[in-house]
PDB file of N, CA and C in Angstrom:
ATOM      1  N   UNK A   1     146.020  74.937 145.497  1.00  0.00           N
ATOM      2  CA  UNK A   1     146.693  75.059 144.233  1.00  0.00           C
ATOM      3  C   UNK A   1     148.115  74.528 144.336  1.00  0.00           C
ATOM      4  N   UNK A   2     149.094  75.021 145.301  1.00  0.00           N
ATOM      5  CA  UNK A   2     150.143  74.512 145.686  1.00  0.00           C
ATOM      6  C   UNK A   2     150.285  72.968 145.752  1.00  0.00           C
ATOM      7  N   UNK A   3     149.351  72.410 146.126  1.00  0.00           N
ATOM      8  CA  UNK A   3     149.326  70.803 146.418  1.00  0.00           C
ATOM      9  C   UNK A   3     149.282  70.162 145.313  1.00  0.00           C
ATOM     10  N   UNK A   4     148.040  70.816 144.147  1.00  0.00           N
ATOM     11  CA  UNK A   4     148.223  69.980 142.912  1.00  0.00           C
ATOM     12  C   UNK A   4     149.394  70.087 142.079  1.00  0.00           C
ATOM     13  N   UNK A   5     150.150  71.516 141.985  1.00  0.00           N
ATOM     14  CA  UNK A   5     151.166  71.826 141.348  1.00  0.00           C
ATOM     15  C   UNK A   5     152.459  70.803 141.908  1.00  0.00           C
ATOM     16  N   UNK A   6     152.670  70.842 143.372  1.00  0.00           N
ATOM     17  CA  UNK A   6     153.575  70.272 143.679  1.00  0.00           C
ATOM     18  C   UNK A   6     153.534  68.448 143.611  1.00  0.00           C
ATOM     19  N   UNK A   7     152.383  68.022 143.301  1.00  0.00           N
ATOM     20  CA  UNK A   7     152.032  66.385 142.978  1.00  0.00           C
ATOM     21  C   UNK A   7     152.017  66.451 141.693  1.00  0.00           C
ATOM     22  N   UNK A   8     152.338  67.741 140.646  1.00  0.00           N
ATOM     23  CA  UNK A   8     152.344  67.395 139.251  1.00  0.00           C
ATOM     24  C   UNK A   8     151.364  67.155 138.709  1.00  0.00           C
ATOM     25  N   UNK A   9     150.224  67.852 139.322  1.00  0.00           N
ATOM     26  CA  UNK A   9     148.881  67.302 138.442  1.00  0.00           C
ATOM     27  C   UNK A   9     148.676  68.924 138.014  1.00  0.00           C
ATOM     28  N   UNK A  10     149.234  68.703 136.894  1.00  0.00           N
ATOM     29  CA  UNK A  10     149.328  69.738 136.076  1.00  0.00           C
ATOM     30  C   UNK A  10     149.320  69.849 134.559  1.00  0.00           C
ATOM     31  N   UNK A  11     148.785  70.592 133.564  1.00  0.00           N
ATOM     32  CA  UNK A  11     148.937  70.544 132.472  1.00  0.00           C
ATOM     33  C   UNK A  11     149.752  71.532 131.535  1.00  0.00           C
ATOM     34  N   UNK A  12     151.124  71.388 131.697  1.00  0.00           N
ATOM     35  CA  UNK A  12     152.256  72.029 131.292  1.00  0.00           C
ATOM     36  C   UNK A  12     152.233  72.415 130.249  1.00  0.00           C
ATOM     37  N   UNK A  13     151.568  71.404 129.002  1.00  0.00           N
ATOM     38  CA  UNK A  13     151.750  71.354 127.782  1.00  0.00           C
ATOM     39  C   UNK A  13     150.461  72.612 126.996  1.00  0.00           C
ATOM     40  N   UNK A  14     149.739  72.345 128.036  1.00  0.00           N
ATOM     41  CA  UNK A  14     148.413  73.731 127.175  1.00  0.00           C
ATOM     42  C   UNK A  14     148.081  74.060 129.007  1.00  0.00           C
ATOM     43  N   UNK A  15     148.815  75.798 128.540  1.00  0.00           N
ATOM     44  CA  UNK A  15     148.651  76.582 129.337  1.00  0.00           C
ATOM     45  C   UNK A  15     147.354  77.095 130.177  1.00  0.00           C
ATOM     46  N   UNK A  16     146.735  77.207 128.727  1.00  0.00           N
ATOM     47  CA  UNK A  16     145.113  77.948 128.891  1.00  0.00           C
ATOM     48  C   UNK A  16     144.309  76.857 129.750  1.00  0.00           C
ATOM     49  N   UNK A  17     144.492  75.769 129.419  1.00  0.00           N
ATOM     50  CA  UNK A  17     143.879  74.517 130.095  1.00  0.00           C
ATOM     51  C   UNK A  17     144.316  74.163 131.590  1.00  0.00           C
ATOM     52  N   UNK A  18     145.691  74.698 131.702  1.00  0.00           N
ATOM     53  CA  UNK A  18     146.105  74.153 132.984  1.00  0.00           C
ATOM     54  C   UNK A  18     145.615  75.302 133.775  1.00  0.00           C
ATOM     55  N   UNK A  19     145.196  76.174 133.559  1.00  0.00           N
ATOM     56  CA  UNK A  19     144.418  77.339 134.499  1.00  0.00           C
ATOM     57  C   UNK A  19     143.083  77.202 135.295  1.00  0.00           C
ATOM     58  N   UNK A  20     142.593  76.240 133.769  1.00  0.00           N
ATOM     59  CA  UNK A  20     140.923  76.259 133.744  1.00  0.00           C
ATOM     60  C   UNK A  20     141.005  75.328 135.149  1.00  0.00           C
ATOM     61  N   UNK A  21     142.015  73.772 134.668  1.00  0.00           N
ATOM     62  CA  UNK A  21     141.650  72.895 135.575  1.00  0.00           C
ATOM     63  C   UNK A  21     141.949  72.945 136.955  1.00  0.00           C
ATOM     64  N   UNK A  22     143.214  74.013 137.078  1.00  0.00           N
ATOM     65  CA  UNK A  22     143.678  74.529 138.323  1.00  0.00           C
ATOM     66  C   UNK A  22     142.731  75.103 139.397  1.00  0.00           C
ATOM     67  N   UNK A  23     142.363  75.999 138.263  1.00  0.00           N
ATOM     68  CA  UNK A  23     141.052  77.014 138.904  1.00  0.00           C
ATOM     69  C   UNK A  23     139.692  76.045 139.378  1.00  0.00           C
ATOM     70  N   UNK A  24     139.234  75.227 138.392  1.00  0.00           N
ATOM     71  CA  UNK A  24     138.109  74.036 138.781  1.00  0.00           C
ATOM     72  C   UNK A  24     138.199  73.451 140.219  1.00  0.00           C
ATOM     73  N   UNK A  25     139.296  73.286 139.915  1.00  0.00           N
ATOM     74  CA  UNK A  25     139.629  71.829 141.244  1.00  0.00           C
ATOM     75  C   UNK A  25     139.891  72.914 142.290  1.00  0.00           C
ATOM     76  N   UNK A  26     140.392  73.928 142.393  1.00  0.00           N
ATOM     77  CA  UNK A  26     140.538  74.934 143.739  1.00  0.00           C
ATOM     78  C   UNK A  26     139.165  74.939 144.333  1.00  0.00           C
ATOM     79  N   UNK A  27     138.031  75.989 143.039  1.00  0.00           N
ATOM     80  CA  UNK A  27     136.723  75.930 143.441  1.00  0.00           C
ATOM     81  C   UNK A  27     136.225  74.844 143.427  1.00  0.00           C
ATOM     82  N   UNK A  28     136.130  73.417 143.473  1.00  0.00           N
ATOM     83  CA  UNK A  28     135.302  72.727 143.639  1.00  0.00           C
ATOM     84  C   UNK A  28     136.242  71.901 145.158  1.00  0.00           C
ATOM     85  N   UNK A  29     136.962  72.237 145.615  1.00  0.00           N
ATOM     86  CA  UNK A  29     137.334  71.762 146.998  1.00  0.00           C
ATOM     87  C   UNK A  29     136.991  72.705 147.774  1.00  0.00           C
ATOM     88  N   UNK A  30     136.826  74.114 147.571  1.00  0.00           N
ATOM     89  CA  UNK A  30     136.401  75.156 148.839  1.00  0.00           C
ATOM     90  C   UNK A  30     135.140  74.817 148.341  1.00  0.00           C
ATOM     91  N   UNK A  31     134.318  74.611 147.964  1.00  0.00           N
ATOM     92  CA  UNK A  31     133.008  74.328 148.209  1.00  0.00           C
ATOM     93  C   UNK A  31     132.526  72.622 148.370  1.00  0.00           C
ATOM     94  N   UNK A  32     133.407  71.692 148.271  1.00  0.00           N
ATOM     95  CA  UNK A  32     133.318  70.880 149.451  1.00  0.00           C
ATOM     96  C   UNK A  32     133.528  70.673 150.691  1.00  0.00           C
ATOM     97  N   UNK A  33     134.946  71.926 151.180  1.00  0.00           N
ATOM     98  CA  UNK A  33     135.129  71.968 152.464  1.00  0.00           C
ATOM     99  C   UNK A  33     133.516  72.898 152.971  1.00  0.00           C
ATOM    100  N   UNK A  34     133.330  73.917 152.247  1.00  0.00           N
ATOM    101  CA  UNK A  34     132.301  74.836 152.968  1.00  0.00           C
ATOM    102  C   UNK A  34     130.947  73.965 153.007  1.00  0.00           C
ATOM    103  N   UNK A  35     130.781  72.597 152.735  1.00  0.00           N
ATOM    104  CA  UNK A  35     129.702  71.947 152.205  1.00  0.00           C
ATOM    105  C   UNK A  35     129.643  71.687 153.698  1.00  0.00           C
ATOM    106  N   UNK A  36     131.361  70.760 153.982  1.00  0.00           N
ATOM    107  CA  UNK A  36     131.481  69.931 155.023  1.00  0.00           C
ATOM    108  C   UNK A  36     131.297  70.680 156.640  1.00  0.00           C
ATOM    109  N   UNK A  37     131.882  72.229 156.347  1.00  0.00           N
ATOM    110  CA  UNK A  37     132.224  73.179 157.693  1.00  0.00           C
ATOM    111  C   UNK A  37     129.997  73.179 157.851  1.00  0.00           C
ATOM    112  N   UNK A  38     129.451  73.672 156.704  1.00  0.00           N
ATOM    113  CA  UNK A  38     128.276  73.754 157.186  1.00  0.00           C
ATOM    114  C   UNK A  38     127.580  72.458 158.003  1.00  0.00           C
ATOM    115  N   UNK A  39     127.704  71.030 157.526  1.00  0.00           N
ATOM    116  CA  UNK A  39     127.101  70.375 157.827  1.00  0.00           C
ATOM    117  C   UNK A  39     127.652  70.060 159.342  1.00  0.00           C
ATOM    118  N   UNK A  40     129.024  70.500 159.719  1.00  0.00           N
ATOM    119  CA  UNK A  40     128.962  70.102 161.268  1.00  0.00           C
ATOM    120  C   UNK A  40     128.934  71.443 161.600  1.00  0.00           C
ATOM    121  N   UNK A  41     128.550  72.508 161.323  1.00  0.00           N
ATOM    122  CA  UNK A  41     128.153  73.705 162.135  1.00  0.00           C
ATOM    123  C   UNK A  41     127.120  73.689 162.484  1.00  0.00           C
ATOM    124  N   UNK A  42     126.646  73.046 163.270  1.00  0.00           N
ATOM    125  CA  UNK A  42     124.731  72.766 163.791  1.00  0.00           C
ATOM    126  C   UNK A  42     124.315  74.729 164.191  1.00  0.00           C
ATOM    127  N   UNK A  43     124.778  74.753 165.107  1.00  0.00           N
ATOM    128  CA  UNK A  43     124.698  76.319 165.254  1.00  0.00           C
ATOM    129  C   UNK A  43     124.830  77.326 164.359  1.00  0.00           C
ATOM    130  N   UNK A  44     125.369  77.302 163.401  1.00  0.00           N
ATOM    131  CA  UNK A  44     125.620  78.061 162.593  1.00  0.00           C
ATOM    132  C   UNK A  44     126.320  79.330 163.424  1.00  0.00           C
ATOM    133  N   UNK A  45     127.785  79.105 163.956  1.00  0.00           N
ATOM    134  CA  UNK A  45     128.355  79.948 164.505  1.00  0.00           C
ATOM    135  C   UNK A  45     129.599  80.547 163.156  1.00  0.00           C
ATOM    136  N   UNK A  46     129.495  79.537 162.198  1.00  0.00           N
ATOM    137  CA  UNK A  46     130.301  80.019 160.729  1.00  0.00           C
ATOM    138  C   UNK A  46     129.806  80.480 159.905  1.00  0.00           C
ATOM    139  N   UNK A  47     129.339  81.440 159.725  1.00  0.00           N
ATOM    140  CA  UNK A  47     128.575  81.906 158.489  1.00  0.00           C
ATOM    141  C   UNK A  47     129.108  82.067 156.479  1.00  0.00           C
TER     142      UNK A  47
END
């Protein structure tokens, strides 16, 4: 969240919106990292 705020990818002007997209893009990068941690966890030592 910090990263997009601080690169200004932000929507200042409608509040309600800059939450939604804040919130989107948070959850849709922890579930590409957890996509990525699974696919090289062969063992599944990360649950």
């Amino acid at each position: 969240m910090h990263a997009l705020r601080a690169s200004h990818l932000e929507l200042s002007r409608w509040p309600l919106l800059d939450i939604v997209w804040i919130f989107s893009a948070a959850l849709l990068g922890s579930l590409l990292l957890s996509g990525l941690v699974q696919r090289i966890d062969s063992r599944r030592l990360v649950s």
